[in-house]
PDB file of N, CA and C in Angstrom:
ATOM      1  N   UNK A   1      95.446  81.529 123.752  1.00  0.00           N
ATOM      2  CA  UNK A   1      95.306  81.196 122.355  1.00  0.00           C
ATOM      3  C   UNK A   1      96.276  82.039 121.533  1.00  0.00           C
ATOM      4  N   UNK A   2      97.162  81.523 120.832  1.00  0.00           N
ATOM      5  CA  UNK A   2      97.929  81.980 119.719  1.00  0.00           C
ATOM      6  C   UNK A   2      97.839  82.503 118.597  1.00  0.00           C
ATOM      7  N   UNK A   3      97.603  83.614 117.845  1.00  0.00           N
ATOM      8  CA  UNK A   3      97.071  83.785 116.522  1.00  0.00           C
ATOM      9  C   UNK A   3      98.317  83.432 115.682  1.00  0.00           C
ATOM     10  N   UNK A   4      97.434  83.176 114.997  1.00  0.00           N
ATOM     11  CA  UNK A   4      98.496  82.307 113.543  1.00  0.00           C
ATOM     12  C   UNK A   4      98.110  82.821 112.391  1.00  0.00           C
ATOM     13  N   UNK A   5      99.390  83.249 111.837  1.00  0.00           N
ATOM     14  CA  UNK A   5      99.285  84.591 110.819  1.00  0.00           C
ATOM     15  C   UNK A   5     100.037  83.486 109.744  1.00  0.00           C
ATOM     16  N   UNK A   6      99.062  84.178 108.297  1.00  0.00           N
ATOM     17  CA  UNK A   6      99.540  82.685 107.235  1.00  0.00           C
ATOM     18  C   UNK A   6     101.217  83.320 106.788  1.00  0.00           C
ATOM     19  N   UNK A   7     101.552  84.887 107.073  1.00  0.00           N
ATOM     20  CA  UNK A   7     103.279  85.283 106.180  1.00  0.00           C
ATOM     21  C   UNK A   7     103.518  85.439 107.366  1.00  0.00           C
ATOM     22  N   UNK A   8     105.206  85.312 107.775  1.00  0.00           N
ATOM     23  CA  UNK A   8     105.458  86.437 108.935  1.00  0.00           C
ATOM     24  C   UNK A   8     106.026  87.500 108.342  1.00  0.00           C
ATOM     25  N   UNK A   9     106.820  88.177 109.040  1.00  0.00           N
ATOM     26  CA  UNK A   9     107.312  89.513 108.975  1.00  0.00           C
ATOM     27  C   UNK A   9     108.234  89.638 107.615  1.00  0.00           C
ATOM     28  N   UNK A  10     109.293  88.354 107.472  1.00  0.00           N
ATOM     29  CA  UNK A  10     110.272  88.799 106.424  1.00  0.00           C
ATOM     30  C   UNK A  10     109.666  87.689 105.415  1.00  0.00           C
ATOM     31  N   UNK A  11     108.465  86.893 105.258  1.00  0.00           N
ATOM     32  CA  UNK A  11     107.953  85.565 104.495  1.00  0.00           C
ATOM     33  C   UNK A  11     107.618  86.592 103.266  1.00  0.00           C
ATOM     34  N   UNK A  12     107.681  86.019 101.893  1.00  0.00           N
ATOM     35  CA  UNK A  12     107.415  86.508 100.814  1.00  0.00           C
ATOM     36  C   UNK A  12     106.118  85.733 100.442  1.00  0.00           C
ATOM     37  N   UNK A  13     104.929  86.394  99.793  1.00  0.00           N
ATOM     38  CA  UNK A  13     103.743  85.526  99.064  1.00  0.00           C
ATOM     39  C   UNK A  13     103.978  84.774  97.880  1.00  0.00           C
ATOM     40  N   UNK A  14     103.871  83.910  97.719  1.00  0.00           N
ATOM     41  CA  UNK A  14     104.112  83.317  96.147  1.00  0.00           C
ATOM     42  C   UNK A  14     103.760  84.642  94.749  1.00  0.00           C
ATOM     43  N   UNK A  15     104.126  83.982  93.740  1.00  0.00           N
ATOM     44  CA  UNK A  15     104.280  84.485  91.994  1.00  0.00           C
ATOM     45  C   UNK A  15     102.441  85.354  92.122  1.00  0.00           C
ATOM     46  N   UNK A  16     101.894  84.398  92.205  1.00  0.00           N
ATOM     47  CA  UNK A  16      99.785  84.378  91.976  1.00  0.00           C
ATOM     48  C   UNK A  16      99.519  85.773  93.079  1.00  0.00           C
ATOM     49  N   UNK A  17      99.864  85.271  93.999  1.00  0.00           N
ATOM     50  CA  UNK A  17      99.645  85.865  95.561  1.00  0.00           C
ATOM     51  C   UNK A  17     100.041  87.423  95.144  1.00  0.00           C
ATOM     52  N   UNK A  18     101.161  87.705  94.763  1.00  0.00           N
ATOM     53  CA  UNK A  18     101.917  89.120  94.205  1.00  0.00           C
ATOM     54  C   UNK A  18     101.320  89.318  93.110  1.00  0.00           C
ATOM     55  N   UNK A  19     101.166  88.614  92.081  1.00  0.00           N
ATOM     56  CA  UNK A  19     100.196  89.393  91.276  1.00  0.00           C
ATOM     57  C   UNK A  19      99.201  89.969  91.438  1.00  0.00           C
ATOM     58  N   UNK A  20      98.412  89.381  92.392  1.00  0.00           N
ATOM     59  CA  UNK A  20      96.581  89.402  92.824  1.00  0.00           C
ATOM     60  C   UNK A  20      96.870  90.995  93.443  1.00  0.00           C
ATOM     61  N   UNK A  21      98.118  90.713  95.012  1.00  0.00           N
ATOM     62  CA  UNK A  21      97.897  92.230  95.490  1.00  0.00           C
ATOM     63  C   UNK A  21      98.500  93.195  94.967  1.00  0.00           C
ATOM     64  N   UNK A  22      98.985  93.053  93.847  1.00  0.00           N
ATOM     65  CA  UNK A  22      99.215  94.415  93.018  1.00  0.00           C
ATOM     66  C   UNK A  22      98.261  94.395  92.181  1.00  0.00           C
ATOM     67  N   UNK A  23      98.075  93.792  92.072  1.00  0.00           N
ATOM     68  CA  UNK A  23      96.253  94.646  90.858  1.00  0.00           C
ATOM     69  C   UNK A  23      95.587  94.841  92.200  1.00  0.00           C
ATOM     70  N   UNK A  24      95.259  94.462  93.510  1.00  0.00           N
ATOM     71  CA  UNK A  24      94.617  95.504  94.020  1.00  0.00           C
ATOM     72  C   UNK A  24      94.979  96.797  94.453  1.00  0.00           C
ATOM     73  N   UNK A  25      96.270  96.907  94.530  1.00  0.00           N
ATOM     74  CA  UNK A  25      97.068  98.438  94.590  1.00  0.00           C
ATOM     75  C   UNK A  25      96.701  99.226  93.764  1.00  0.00           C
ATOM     76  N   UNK A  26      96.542  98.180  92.372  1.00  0.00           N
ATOM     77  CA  UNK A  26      95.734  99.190  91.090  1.00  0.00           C
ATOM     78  C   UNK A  26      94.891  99.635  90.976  1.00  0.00           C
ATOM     79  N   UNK A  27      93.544  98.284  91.481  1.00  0.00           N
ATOM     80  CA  UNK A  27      92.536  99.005  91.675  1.00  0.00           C
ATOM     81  C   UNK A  27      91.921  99.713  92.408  1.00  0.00           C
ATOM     82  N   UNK A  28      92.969  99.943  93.304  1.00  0.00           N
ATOM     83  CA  UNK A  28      93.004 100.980  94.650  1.00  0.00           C
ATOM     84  C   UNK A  28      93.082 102.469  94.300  1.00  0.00           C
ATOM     85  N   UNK A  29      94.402 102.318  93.636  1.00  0.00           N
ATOM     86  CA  UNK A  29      95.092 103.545  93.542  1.00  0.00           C
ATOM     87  C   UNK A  29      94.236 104.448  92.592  1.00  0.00           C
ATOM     88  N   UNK A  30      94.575 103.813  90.996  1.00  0.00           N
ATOM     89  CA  UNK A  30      94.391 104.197  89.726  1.00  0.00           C
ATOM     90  C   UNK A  30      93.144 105.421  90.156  1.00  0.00           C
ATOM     91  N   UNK A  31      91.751 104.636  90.236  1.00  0.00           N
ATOM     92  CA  UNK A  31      90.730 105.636  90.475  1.00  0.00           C
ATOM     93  C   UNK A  31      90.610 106.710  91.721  1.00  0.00           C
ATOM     94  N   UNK A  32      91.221 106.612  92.865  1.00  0.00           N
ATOM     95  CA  UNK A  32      91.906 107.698  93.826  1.00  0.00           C
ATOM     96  C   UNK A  32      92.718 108.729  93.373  1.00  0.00           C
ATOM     97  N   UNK A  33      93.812 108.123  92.266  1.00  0.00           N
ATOM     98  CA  UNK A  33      94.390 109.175  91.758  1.00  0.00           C
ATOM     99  C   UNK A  33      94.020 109.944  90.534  1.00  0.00           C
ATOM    100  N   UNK A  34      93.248 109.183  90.045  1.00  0.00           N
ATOM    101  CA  UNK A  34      92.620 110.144  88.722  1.00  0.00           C
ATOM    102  C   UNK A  34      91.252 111.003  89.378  1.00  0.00           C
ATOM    103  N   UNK A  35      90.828 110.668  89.971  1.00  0.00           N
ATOM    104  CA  UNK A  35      89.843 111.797  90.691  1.00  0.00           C
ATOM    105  C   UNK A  35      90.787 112.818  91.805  1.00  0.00           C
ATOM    106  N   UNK A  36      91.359 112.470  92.373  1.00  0.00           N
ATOM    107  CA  UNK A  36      91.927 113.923  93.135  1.00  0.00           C
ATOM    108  C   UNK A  36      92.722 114.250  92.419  1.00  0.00           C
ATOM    109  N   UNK A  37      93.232 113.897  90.974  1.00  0.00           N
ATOM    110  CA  UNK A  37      94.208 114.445  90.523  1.00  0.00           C
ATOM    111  C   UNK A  37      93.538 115.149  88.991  1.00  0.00           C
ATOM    112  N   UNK A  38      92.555 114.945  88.940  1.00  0.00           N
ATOM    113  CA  UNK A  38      91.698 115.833  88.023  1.00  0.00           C
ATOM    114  C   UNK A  38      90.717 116.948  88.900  1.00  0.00           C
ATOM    115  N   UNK A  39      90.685 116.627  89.955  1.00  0.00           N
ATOM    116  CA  UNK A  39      90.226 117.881  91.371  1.00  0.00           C
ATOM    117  C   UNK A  39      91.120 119.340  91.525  1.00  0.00           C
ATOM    118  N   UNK A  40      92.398 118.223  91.300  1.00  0.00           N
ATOM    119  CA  UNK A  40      93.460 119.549  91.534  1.00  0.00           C
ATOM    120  C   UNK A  40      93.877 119.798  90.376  1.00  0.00           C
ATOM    121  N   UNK A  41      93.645 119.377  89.267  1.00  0.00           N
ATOM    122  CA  UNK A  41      94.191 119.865  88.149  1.00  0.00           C
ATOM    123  C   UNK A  41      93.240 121.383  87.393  1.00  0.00           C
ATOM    124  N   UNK A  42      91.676 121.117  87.765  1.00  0.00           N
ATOM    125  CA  UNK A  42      90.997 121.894  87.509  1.00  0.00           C
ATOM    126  C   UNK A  42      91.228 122.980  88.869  1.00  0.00           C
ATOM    127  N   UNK A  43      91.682 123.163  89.933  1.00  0.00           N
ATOM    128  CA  UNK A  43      91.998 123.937  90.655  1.00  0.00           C
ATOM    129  C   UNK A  43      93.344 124.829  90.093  1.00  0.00           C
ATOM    130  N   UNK A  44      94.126 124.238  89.596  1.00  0.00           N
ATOM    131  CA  UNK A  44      95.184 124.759  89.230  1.00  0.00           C
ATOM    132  C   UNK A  44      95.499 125.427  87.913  1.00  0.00           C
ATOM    133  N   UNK A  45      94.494 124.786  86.970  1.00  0.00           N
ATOM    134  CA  UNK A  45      94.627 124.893  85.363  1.00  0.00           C
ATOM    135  C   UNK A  45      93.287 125.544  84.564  1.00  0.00           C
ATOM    136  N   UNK A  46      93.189 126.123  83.969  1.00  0.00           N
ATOM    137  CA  UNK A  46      92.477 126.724  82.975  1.00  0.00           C
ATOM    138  C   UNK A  46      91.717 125.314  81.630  1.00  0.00           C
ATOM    139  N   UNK A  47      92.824 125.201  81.219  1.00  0.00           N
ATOM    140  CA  UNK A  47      92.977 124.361  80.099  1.00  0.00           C
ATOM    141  C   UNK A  47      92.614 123.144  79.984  1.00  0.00           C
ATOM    142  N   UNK A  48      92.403 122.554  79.393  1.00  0.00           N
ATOM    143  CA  UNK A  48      92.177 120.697  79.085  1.00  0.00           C
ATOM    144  C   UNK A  48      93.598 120.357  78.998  1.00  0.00           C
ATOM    145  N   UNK A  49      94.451 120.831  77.865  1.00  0.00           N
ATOM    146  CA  UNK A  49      95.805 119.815  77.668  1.00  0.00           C
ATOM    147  C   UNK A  49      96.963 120.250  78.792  1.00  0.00           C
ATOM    148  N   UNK A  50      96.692 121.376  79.628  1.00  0.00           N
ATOM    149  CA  UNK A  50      97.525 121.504  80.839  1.00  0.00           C
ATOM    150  C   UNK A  50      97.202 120.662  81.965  1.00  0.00           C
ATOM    151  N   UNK A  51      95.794 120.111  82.027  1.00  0.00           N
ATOM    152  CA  UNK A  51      95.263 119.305  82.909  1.00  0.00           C
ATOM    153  C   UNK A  51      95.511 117.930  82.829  1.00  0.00           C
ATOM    154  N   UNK A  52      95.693 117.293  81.731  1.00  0.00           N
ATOM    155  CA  UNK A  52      96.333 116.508  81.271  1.00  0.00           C
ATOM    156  C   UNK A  52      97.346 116.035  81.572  1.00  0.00           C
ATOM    157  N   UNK A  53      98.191 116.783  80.904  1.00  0.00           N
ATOM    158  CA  UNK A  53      99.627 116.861  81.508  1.00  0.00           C
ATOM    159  C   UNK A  53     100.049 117.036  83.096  1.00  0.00           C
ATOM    160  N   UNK A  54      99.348 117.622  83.642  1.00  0.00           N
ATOM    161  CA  UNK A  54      99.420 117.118  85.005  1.00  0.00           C
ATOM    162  C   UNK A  54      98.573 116.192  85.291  1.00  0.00           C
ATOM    163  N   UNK A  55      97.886 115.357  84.864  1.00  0.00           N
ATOM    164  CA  UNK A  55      97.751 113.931  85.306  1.00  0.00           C
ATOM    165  C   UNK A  55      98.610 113.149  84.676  1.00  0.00           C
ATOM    166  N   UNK A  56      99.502 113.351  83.974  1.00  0.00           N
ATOM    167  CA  UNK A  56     100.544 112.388  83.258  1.00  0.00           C
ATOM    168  C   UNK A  56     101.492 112.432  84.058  1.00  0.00           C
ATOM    169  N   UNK A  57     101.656 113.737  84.714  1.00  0.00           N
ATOM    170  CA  UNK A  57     102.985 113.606  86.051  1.00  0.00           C
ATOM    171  C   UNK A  57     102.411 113.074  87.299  1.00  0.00           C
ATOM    172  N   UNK A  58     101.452 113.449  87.422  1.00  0.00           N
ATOM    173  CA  UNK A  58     100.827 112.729  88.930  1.00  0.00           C
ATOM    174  C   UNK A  58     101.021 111.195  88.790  1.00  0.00           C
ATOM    175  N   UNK A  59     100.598 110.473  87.373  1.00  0.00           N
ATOM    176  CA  UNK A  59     100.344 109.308  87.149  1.00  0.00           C
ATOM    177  C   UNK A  59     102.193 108.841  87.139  1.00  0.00           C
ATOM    178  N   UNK A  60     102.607 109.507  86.547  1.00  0.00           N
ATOM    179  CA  UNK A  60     104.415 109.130  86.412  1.00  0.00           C
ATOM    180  C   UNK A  60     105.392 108.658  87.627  1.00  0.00           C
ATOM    181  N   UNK A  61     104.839 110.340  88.807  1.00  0.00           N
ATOM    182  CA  UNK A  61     105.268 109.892  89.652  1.00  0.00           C
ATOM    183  C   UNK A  61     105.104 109.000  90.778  1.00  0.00           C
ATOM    184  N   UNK A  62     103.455 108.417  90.363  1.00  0.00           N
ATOM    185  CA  UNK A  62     102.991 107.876  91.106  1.00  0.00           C
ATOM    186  C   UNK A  62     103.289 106.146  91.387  1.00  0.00           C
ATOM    187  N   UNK A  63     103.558 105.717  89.812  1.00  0.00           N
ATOM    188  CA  UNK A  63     104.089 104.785  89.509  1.00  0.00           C
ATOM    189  C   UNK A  63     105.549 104.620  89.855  1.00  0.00           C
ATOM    190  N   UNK A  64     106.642 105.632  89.539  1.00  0.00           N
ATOM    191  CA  UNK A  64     107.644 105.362  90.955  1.00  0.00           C
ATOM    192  C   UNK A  64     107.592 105.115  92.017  1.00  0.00           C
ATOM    193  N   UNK A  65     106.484 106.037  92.606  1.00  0.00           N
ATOM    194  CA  UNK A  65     106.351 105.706  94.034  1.00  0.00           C
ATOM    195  C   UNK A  65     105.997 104.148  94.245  1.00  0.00           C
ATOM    196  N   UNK A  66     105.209 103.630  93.298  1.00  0.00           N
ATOM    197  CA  UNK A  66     105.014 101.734  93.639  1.00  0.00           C
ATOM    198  C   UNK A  66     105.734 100.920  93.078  1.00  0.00           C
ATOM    199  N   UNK A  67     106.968 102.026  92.344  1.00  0.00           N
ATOM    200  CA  UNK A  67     107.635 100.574  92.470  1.00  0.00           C
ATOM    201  C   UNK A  67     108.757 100.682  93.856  1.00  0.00           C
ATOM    202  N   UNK A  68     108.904 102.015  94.074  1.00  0.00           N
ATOM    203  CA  UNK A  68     109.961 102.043  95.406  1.00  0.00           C
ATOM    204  C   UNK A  68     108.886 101.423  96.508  1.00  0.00           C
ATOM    205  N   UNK A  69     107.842 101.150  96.225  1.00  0.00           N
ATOM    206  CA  UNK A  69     107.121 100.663  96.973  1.00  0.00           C
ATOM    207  C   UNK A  69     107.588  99.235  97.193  1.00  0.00           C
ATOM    208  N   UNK A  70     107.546  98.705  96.024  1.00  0.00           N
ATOM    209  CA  UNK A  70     108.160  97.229  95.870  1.00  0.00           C
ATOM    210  C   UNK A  70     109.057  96.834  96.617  1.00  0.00           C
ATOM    211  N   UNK A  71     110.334  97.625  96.046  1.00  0.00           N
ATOM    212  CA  UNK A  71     111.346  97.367  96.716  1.00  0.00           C
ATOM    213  C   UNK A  71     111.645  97.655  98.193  1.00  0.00           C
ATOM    214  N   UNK A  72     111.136  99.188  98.395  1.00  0.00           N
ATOM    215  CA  UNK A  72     111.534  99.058  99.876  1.00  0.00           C
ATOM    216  C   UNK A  72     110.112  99.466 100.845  1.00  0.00           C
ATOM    217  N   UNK A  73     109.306  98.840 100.633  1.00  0.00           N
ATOM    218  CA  UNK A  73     108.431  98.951 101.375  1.00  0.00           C
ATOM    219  C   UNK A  73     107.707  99.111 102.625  1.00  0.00           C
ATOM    220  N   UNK A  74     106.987  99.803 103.381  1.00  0.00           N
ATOM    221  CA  UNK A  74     107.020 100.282 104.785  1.00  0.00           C
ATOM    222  C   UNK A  74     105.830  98.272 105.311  1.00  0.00           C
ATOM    223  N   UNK A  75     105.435  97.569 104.367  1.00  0.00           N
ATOM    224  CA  UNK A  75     105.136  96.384 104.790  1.00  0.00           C
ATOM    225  C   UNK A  75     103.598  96.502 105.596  1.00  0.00           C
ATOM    226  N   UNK A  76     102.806  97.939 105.264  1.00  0.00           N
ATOM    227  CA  UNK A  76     102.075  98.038 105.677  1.00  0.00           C
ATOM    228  C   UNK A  76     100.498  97.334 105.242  1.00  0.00           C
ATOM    229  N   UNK A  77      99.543  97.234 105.601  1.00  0.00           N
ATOM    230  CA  UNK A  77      98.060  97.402 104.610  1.00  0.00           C
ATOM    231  C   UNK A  77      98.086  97.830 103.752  1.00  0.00           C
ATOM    232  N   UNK A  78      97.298  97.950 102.985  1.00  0.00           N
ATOM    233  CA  UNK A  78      97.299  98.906 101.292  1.00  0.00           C
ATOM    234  C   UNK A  78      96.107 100.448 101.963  1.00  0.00           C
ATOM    235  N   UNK A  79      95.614 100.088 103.142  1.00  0.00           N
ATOM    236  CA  UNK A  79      94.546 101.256 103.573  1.00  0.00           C
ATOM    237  C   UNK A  79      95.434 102.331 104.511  1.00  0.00           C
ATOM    238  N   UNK A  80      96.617 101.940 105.115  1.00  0.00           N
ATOM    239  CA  UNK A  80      97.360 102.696 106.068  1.00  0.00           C
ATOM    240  C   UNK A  80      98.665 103.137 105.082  1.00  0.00           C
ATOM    241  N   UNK A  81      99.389 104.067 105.590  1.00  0.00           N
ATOM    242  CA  UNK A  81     100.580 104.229 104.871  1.00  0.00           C
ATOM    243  C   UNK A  81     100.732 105.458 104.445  1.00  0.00           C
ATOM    244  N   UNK A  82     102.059 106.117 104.129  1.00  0.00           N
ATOM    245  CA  UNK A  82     102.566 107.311 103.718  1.00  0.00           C
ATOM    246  C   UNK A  82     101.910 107.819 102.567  1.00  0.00           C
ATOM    247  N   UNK A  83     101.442 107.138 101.743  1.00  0.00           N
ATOM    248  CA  UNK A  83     100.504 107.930 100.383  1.00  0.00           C
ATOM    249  C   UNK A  83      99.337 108.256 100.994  1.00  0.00           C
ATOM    250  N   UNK A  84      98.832 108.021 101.550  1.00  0.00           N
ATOM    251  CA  UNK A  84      97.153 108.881 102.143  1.00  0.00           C
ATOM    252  C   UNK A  84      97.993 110.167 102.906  1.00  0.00           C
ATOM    253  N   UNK A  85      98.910 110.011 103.310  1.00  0.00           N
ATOM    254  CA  UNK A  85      99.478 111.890 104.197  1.00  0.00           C
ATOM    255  C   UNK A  85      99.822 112.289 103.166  1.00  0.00           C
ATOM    256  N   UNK A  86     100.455 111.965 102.075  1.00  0.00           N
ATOM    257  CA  UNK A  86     100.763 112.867 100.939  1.00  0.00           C
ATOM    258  C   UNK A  86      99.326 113.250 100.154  1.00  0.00           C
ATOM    259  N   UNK A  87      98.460 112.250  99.917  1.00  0.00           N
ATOM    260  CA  UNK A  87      97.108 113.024  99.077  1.00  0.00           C
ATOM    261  C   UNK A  87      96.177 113.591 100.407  1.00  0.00           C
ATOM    262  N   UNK A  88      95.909 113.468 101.681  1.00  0.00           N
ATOM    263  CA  UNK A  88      95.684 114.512 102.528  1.00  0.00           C
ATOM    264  C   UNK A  88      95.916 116.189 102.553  1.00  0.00           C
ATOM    265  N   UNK A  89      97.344 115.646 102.681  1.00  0.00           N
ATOM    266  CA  UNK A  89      98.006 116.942 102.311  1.00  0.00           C
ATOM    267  C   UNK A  89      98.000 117.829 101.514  1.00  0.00           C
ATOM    268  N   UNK A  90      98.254 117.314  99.950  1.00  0.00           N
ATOM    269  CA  UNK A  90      97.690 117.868  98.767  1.00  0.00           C
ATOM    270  C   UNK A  90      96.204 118.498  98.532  1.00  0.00           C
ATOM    271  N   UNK A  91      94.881 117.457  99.272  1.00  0.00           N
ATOM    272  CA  UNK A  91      93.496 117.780  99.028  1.00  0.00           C
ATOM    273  C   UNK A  91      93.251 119.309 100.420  1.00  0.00           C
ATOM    274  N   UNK A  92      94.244 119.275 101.172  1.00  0.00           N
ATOM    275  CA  UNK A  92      94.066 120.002 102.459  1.00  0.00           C
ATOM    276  C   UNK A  92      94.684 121.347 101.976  1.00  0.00           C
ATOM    277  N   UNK A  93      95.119 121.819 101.486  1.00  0.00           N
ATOM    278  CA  UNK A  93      96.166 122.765 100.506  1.00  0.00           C
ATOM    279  C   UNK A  93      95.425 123.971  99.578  1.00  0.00           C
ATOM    280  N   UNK A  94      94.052 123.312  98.828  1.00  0.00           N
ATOM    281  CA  UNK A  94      93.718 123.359  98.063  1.00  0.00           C
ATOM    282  C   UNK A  94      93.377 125.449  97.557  1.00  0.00           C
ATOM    283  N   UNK A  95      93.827 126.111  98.936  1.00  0.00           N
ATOM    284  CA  UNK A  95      93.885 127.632  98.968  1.00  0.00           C
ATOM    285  C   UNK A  95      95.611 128.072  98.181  1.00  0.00           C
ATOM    286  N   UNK A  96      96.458 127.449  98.552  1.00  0.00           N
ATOM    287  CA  UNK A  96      97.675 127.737  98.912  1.00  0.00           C
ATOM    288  C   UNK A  96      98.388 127.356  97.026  1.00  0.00           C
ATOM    289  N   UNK A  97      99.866 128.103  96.415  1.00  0.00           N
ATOM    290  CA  UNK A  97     100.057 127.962  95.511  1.00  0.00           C
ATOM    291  C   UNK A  97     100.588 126.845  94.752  1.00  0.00           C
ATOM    292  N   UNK A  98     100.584 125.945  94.067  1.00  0.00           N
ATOM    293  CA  UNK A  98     100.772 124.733  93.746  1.00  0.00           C
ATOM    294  C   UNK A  98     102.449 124.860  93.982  1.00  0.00           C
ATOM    295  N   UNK A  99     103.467 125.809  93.905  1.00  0.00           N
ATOM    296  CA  UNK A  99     104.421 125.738  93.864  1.00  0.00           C
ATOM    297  C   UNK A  99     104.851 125.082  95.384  1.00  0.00           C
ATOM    298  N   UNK A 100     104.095 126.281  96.119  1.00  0.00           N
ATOM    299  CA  UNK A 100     104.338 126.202  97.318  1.00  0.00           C
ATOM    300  C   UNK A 100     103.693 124.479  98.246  1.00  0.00           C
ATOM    301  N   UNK A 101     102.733 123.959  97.694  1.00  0.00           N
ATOM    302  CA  UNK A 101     102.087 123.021  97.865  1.00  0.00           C
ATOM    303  C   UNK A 101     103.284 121.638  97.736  1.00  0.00           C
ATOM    304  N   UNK A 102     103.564 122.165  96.326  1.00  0.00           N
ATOM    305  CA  UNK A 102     104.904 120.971  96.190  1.00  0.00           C
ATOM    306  C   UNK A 102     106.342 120.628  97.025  1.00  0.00           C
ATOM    307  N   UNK A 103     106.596 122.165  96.896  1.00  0.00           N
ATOM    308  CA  UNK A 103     107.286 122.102  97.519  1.00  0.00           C
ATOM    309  C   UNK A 103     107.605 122.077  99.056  1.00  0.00           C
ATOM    310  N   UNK A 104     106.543 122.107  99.759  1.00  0.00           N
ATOM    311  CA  UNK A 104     106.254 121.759 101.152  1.00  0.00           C
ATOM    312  C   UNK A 104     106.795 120.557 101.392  1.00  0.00           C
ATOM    313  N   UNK A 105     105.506 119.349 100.682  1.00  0.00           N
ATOM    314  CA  UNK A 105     105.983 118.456 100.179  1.00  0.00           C
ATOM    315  C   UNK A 105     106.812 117.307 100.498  1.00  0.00           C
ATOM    316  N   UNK A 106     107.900 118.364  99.694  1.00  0.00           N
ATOM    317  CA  UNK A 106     108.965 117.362  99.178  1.00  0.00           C
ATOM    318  C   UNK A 106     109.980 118.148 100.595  1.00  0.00           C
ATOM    319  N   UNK A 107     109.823 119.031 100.993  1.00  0.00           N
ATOM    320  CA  UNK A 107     110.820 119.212 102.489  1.00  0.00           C
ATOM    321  C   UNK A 107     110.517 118.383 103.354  1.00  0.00           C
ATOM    322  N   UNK A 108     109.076 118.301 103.248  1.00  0.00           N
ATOM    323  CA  UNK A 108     108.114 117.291 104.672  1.00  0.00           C
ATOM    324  C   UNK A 108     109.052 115.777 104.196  1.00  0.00           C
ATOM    325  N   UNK A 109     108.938 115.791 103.203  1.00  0.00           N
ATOM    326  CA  UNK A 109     109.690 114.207 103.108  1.00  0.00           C
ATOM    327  C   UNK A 109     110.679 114.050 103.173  1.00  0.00           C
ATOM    328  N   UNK A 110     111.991 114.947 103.006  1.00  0.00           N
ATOM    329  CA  UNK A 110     113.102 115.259 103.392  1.00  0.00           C
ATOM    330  C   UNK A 110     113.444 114.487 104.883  1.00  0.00           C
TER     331      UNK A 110
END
């Protein structure tokens, strides 16, 4: 028996189809990232408007990340994939100095 898959590998979903699974990316993401990113903001920050502001960069860069998502995409599930090792990583950290946290990071992705 053959399984029969409705896209293949390089098939694009229609206009509807792409809309639908990016609002579930949204409604995936959005509340994942505003809770671990108000987790670590109160780990890191004293303040309300410093906490803030680092959810305005978490949220900034996060939104780059989907749209390089768009474009060059690893074509995975929305449950598997390189953003759960990056917020792993980050929630796994949570002793260590945010500098140093970042910048790990961004070598690991190097």
């Amino acid at each position: 028996m053959e399984l029969k898959l409705k896209y293949g590998v390089d098939d694009r979903p229609g206009w509807v189809e792409m809309i639908l699974f990016g609002l579930q990316w949204l409604a995936i993401g959005i509340p994942s990232i505003l809770i671990a990113g108000k987790v670590l903001a109160g780990f890191h920050f004293e303040d309300a408007g410093s906490q803030i502001i680092y959810l305005q960069k978490i949220f900034f860069i996060t939104g780059l990340l989907f749209f390089c998502q768009v474009l060059f995409g690893h074509r995975l599930p929305i449950i598997t994939g390189p953003a759960t090792v990056l917020l792993v990583g980050i929630l796994g950290s949570g002793g260590a100095d945010i500098n140093t946290i970042y910048t790990s990071i961004f070598i690991g992705g190097l």
